[in-house]
PDB file of N, CA and C in Angstrom:
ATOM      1  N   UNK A   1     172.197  95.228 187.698  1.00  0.00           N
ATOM      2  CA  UNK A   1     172.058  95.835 189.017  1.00  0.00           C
ATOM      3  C   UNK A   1     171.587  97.277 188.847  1.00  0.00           C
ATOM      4  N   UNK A   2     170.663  97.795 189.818  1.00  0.00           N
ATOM      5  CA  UNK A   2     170.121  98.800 189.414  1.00  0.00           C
ATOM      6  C   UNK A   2     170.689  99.844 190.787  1.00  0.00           C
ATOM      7  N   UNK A   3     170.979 101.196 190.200  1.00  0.00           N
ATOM      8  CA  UNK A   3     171.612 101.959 191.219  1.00  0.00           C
ATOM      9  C   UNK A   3     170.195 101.970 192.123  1.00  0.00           C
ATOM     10  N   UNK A   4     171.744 102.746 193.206  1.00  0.00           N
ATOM     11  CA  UNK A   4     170.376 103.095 194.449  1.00  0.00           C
ATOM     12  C   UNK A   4     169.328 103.808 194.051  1.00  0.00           C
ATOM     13  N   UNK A   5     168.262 104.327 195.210  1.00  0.00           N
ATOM     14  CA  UNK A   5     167.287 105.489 194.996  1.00  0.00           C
ATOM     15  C   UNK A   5     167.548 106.506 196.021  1.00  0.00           C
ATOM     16  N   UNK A   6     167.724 107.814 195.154  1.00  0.00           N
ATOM     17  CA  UNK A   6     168.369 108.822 196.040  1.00  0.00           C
ATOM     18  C   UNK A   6     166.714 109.375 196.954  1.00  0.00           C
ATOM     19  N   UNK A   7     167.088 110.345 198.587  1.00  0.00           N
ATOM     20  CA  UNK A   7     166.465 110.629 198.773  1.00  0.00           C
ATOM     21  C   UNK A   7     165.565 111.878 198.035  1.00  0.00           C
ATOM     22  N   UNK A   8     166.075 112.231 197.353  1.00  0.00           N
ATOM     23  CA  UNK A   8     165.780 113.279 196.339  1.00  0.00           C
ATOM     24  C   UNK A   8     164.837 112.710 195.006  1.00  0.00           C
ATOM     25  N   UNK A   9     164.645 111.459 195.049  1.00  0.00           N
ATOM     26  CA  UNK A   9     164.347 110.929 194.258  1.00  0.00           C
ATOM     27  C   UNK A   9     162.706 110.423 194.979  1.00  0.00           C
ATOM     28  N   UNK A  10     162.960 109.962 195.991  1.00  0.00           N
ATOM     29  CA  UNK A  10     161.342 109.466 196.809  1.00  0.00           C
ATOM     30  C   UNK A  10     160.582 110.761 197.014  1.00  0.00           C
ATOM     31  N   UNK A  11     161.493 112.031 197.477  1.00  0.00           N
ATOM     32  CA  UNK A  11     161.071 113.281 197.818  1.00  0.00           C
ATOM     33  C   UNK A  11     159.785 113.690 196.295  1.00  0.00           C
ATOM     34  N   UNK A  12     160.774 113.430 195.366  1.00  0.00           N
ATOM     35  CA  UNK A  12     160.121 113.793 193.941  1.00  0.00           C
ATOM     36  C   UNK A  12     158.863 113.231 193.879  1.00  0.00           C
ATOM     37  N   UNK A  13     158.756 111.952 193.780  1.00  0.00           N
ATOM     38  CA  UNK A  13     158.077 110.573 194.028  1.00  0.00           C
ATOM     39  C   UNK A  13     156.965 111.317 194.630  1.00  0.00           C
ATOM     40  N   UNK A  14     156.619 111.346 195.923  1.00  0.00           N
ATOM     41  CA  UNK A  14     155.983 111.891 197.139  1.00  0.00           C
ATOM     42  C   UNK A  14     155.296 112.983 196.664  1.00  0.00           C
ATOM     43  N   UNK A  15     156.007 113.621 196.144  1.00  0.00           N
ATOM     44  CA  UNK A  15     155.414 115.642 195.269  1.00  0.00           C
ATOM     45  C   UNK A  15     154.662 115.071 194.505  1.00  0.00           C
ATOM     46  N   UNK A  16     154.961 114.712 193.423  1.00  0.00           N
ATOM     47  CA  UNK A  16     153.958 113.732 192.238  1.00  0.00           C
ATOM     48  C   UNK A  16     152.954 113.179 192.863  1.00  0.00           C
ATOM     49  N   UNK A  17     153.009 112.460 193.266  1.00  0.00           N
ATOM     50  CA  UNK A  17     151.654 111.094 193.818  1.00  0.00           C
ATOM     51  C   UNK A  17     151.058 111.761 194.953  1.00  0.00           C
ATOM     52  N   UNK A  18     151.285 113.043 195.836  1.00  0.00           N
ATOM     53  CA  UNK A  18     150.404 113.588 196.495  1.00  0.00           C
ATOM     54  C   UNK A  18     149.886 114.868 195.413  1.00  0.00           C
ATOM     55  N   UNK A  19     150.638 115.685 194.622  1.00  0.00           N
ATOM     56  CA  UNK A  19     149.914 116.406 193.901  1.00  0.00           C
ATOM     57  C   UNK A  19     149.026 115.477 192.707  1.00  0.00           C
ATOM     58  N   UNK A  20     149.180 114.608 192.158  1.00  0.00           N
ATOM     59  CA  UNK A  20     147.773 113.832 191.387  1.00  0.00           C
ATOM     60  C   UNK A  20     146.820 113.802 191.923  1.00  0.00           C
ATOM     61  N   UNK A  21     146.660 112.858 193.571  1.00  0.00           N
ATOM     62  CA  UNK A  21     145.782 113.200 194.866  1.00  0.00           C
ATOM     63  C   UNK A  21     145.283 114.301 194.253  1.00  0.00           C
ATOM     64  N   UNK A  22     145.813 115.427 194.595  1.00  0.00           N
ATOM     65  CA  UNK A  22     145.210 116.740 195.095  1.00  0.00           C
ATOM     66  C   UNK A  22     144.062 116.893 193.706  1.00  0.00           C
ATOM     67  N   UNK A  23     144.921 116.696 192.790  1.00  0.00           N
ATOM     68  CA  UNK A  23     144.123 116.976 191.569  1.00  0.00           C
ATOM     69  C   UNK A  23     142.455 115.686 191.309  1.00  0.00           C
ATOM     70  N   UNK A  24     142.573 115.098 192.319  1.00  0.00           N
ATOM     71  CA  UNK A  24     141.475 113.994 192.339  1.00  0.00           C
ATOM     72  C   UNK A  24     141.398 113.137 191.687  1.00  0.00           C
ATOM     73  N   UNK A  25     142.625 112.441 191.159  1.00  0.00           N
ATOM     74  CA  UNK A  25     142.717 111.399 190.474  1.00  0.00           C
ATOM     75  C   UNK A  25     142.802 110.026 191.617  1.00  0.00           C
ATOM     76  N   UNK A  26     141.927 108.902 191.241  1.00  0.00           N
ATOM     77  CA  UNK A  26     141.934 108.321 192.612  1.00  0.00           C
ATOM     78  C   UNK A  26     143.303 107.153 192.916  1.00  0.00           C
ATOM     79  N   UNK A  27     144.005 106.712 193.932  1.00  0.00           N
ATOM     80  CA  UNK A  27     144.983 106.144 194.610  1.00  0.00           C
ATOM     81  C   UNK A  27     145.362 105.116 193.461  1.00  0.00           C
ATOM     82  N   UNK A  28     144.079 104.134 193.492  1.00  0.00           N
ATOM     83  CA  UNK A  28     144.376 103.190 192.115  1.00  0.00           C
ATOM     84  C   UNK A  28     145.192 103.907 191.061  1.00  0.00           C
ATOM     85  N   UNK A  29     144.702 104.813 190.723  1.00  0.00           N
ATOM     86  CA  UNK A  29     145.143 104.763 189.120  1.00  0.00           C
ATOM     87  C   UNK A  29     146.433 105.460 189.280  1.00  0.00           C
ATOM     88  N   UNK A  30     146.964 106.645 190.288  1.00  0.00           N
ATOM     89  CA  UNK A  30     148.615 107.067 190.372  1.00  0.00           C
ATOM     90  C   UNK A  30     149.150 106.495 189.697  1.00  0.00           C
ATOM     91  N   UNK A  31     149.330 105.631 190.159  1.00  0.00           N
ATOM     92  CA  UNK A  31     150.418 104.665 189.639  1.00  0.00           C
ATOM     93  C   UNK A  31     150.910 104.349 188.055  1.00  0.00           C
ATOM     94  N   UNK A  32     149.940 104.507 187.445  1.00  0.00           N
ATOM     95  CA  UNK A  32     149.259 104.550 186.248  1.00  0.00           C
ATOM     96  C   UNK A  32     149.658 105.659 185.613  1.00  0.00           C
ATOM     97  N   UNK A  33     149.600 107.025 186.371  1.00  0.00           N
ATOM     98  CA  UNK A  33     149.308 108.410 185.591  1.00  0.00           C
ATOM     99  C   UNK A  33     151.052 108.797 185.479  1.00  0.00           C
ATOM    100  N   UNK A  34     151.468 108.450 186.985  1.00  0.00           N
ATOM    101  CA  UNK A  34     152.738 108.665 186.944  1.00  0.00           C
ATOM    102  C   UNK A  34     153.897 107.582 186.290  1.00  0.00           C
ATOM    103  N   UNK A  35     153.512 106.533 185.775  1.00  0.00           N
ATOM    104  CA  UNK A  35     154.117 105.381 184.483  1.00  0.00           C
ATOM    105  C   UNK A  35     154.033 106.224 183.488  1.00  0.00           C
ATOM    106  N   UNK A  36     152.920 106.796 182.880  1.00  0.00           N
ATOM    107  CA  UNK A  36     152.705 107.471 181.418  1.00  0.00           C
ATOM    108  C   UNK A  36     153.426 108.858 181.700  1.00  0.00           C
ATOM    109  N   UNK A  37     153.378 109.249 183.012  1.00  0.00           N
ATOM    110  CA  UNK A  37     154.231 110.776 182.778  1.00  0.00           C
ATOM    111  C   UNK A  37     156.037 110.537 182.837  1.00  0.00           C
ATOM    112  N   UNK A  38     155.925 109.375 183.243  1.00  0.00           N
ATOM    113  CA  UNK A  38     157.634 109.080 183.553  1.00  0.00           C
ATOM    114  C   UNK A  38     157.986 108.741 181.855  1.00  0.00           C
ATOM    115  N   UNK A  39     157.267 107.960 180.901  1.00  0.00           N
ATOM    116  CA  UNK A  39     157.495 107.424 179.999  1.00  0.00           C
ATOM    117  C   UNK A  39     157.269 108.813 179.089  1.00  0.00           C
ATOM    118  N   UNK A  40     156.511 109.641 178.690  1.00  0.00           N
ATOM    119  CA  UNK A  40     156.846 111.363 178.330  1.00  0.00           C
ATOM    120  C   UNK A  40     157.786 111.373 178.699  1.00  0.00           C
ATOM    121  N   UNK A  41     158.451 111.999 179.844  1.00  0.00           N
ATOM    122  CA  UNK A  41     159.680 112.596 180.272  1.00  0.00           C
ATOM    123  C   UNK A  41     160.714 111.396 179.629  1.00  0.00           C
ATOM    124  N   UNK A  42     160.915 110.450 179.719  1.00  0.00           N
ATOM    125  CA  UNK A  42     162.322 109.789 178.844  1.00  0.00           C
ATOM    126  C   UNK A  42     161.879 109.957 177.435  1.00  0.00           C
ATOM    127  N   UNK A  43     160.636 109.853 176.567  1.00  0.00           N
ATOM    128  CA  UNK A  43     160.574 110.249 175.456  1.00  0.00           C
ATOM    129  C   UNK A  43     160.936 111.556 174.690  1.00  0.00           C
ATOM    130  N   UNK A  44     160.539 112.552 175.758  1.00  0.00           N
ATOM    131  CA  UNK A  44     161.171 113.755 175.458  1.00  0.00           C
ATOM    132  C   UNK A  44     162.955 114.107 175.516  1.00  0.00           C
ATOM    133  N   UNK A  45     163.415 113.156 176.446  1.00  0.00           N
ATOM    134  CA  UNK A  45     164.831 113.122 176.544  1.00  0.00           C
ATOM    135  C   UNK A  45     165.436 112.464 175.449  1.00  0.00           C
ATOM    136  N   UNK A  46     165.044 111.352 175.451  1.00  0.00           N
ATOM    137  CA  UNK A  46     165.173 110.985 173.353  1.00  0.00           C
ATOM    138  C   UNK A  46     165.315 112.081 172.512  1.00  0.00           C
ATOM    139  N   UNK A  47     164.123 112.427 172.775  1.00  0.00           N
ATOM    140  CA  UNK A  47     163.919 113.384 171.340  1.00  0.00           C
ATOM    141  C   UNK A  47     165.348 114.489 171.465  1.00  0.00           C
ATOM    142  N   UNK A  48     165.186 114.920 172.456  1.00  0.00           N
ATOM    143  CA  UNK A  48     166.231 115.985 172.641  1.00  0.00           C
ATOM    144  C   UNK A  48     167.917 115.751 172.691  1.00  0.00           C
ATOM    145  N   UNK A  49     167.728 114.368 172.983  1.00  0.00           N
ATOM    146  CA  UNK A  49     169.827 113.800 172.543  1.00  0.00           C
ATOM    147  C   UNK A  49     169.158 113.752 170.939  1.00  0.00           C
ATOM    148  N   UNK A  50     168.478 112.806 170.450  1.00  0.00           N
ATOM    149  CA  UNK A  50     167.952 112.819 168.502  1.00  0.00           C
ATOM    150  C   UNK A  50     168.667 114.578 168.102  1.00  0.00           C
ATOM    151  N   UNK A  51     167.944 115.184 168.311  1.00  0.00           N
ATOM    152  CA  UNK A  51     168.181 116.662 167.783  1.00  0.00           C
ATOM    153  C   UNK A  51     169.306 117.244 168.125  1.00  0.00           C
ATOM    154  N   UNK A  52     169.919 117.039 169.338  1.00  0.00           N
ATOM    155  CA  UNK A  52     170.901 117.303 169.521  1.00  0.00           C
ATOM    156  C   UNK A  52     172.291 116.705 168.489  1.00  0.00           C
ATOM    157  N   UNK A  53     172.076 115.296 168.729  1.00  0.00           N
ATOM    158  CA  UNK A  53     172.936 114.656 167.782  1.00  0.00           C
ATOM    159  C   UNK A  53     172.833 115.223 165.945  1.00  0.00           C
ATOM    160  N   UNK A  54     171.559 115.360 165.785  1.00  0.00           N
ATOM    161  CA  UNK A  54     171.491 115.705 164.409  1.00  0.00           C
ATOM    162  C   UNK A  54     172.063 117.180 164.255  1.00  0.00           C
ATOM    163  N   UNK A  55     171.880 117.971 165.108  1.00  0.00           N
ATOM    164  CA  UNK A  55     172.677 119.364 164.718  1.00  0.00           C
ATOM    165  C   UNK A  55     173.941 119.086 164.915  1.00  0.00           C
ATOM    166  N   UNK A  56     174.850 118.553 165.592  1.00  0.00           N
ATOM    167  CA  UNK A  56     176.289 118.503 165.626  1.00  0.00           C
ATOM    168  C   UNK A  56     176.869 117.423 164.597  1.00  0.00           C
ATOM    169  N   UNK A  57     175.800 116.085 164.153  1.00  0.00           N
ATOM    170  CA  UNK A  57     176.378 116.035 163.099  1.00  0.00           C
ATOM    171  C   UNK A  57     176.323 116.490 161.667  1.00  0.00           C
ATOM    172  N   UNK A  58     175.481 117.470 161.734  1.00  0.00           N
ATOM    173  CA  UNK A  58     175.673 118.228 160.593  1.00  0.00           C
ATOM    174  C   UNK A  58     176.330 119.214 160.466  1.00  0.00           C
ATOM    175  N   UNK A  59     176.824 119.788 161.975  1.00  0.00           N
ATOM    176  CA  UNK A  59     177.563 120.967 162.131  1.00  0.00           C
ATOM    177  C   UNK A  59     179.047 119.987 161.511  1.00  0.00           C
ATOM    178  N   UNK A  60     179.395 119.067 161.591  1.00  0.00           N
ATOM    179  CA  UNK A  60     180.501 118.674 161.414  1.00  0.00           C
ATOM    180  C   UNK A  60     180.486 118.160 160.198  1.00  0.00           C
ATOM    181  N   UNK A  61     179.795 117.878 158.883  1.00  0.00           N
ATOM    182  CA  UNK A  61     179.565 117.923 158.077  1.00  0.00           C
ATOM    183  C   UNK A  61     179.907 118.947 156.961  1.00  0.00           C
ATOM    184  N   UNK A  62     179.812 120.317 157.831  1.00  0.00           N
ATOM    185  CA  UNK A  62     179.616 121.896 156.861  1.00  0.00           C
ATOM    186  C   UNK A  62     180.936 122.119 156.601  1.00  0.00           C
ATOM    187  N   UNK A  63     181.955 121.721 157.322  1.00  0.00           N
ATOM    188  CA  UNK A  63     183.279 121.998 157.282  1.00  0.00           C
ATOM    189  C   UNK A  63     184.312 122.007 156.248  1.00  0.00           C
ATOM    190  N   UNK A  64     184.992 122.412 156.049  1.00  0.00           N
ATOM    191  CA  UNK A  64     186.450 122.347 155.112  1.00  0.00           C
ATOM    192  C   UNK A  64     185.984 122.702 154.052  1.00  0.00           C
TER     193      UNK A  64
END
């Protein structure tokens, strides 16, 4: 089951897919541009729990 969708969330949605518009990317492909930018943004969130995790477990490593 997948949670709701907040209005804060379509609002976002809406900002994105009218600023691509603006930038002249055409209707077709949105959809498209904003899949590959959503899939960056969780890749980068990876990366950043990865690094995160690797400094604290090495911080806990240095000890005693």
């Amino acid at each position: 089951m997948r949670p709701e969708i907040s209005k804060e969330e379509v609002t976002l949605f809406l900002y994105d897919f009218n600023m691509l518009l603006e930038e002249g990317i055409d209707k077709a492909d949105v959809f498209n541009v904003l899949r590959i930018l959503e899939l960056r943004r969780q890749t980068a969130k990876i990366e950043f729990i990865k690094r995160s995790l690797a400094t604290s477990s090495s911080k806990g490593h240095g000890g005693s």
